[in-house]
N, C-alpha and C. Protein backbone atom coordinates (compact mmCIF):
# COMPACT_ATOMS: atom_id res chain seq x y z
N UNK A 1 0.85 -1.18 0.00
CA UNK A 1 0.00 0.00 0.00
C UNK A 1 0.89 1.24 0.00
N UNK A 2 0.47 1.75 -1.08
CA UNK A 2 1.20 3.34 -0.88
C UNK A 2 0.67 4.54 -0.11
N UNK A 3 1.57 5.22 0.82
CA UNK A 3 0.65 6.19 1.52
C UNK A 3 0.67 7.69 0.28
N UNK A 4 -0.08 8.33 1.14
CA UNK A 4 -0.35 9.45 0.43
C UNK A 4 0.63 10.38 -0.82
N UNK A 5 1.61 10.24 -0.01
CA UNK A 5 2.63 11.33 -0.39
C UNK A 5 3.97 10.50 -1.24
N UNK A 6 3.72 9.16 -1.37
CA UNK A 6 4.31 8.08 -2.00
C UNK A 6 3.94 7.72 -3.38
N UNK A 7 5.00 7.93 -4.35
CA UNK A 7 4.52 7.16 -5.46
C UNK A 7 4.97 6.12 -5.82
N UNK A 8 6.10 5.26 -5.23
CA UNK A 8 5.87 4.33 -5.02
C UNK A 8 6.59 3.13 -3.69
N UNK A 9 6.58 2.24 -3.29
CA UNK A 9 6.47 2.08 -2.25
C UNK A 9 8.04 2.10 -1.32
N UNK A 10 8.07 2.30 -0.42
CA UNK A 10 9.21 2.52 0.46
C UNK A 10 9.81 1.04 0.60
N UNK A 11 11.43 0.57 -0.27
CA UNK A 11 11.72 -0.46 -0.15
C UNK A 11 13.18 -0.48 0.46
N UNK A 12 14.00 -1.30 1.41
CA UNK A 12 15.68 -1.50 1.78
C UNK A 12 16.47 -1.23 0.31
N UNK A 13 15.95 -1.44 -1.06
CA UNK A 13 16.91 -1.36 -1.82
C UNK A 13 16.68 0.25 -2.12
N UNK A 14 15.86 0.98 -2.19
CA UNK A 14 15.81 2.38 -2.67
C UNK A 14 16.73 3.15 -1.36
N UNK A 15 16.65 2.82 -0.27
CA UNK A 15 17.08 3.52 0.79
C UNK A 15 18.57 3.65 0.40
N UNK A 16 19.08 1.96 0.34
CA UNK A 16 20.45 1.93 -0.13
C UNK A 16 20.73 2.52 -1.55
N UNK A 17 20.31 2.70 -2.20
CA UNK A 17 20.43 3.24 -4.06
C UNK A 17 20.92 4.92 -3.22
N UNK A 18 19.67 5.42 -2.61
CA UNK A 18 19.54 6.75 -2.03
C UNK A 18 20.86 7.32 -1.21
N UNK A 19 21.27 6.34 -0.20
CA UNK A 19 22.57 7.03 0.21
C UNK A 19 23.80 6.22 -0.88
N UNK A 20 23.71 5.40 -1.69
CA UNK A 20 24.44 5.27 -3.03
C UNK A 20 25.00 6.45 -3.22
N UNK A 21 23.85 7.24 -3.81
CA UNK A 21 23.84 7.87 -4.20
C UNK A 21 24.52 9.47 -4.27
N UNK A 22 23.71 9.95 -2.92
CA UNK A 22 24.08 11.11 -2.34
C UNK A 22 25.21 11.34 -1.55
N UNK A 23 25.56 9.71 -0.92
CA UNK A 23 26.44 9.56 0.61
C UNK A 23 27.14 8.52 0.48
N UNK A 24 27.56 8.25 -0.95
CA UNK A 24 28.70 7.38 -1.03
C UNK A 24 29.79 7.28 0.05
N UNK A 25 30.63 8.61 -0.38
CA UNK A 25 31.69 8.29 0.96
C UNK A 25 31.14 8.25 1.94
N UNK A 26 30.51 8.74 2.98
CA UNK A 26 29.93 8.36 4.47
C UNK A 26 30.41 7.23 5.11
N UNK A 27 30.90 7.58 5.83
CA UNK A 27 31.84 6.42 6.79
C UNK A 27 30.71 5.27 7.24
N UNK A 28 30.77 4.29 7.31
CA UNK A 28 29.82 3.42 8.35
C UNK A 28 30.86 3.26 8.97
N UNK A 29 30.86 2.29 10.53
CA UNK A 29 31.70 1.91 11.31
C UNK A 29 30.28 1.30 11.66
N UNK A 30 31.10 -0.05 12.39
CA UNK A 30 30.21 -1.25 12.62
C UNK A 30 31.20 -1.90 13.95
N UNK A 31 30.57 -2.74 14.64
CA UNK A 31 31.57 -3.55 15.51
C UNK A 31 31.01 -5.10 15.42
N UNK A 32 31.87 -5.99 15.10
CA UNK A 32 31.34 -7.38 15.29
C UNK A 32 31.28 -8.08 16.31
N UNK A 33 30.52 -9.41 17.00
CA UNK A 33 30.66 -9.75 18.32
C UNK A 33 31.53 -9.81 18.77
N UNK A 34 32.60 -10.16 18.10
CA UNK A 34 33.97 -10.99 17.75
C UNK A 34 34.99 -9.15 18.75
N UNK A 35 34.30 -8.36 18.52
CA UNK A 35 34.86 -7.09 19.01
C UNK A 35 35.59 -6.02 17.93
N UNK A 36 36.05 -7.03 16.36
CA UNK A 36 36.38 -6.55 15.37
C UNK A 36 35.32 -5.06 15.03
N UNK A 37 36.08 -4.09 15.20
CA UNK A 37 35.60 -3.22 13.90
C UNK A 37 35.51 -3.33 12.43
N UNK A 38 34.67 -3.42 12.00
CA UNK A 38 34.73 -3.01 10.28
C UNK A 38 34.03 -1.06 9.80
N UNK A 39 35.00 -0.91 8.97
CA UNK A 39 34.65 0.22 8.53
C UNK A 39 33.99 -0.06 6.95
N UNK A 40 33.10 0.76 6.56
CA UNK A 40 32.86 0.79 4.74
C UNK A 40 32.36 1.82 4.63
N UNK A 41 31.60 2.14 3.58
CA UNK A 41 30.99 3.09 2.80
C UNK A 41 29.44 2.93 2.15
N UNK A 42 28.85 3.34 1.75
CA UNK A 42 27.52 3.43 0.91
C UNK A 42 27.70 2.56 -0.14
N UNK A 43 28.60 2.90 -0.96
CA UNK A 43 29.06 2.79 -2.73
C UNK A 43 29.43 1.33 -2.43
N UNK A 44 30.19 1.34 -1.23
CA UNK A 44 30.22 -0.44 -1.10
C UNK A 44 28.94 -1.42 -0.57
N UNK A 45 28.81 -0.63 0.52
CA UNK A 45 27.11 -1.41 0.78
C UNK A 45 26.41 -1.89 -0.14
N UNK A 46 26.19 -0.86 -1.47
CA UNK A 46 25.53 -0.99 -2.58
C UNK A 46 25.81 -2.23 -3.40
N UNK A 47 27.15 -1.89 -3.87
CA UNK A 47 27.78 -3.29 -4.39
C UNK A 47 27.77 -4.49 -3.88
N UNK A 48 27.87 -4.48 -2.48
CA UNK A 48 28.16 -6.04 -2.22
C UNK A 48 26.50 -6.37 -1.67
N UNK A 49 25.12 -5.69 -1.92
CA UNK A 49 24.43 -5.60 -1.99
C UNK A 49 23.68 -6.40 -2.97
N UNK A 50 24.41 -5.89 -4.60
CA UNK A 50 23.77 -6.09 -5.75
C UNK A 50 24.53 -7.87 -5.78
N UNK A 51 25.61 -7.60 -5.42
CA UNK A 51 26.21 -9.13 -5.55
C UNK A 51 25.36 -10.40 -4.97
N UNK A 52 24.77 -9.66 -4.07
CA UNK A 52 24.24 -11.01 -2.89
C UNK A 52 22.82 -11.55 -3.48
N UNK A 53 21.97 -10.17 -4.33
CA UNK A 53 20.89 -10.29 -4.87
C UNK A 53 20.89 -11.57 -6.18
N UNK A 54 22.42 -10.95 -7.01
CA UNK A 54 22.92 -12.02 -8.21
C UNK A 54 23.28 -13.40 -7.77
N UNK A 55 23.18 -13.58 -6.70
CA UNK A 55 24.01 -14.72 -5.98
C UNK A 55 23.11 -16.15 -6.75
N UNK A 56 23.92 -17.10 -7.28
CA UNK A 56 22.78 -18.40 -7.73
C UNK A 56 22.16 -19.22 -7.25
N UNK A 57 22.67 -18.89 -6.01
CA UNK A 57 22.01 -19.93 -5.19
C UNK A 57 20.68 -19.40 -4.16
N UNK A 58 20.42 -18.30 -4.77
CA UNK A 58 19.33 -17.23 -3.72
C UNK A 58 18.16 -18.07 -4.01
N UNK A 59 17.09 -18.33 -3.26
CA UNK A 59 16.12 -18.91 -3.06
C UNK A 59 15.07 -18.11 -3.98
N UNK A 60 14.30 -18.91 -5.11
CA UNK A 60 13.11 -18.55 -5.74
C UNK A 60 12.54 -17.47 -5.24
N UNK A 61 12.10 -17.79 -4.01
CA UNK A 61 10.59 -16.46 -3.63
C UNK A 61 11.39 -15.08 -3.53
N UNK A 62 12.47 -15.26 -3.56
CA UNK A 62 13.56 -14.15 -3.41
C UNK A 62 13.56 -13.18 -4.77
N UNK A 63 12.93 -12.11 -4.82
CA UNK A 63 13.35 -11.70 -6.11
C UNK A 63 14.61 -10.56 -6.30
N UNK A 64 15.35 -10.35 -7.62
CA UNK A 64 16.24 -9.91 -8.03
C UNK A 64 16.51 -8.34 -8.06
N UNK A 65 17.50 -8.07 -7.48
CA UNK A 65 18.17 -6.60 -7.44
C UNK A 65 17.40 -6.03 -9.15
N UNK A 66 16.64 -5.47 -8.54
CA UNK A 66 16.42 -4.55 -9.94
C UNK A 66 17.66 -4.21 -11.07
N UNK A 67 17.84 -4.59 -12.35
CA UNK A 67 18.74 -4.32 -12.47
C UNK A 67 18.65 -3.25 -14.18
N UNK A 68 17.57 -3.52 -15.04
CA UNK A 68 17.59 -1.94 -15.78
C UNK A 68 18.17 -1.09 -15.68
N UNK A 69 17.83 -0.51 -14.56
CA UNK A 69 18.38 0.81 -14.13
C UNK A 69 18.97 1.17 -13.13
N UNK A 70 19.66 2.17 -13.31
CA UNK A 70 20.78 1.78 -11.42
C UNK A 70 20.34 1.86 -10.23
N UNK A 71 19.34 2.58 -10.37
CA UNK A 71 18.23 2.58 -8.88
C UNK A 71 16.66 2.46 -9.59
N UNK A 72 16.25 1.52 -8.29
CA UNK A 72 15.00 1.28 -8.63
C UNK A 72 13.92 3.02 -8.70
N UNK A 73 14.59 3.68 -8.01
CA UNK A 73 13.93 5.25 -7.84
C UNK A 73 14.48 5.91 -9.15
N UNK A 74 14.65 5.61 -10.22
CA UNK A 74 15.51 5.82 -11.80
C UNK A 74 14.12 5.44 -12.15
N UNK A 75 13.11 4.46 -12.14
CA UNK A 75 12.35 3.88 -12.50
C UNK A 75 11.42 5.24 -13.41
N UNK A 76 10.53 5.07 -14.51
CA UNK A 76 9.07 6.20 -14.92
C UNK A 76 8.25 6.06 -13.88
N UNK A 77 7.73 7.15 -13.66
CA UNK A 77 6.59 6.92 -12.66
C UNK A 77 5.70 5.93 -12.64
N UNK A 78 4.77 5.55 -12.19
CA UNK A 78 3.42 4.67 -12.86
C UNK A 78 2.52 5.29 -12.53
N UNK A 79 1.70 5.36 -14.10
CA UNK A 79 0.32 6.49 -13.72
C UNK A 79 -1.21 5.61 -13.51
């Protein structure tokens, strides 16, 4: 369902396309249980993102990293 002010629906991959986008460099910092820090970026999030979507062994009901266009928010409207 789309709300009002939405044309179309609020998804994890547009969010990530979105700081792709705008906030590539942007530091993440993360800590693992393990106590390891990892550091990355957006531009990488993205990528190893699109990789996991291409992955062959991803389960059917699973569907595919949009891939047409570089962000699903690239998309024509739908009227």
């Amino acid at each position: 369902m789309l709300g009002s002010m939405m044309k179309q629906p609020l998804l994890i991959s547009e969010l990530i396309c979105h700081a792709a986008r705008y906030h590539d460099d942007a530091e993440i910092v993360s800590r693992e249980t393990s106590r390891e820090i990892n550091v990355t970026n957006w531009a990488v999030v993205e990528e190893q993102a699109r990789k996991a979507a291409e992955w062959p062994g991803r389960p059917r009901s699973v569907e595919p990293w949009p891939s047409p266009m570089p962000c699903p928010s690239m998309a024509p409207a739908r009227c």
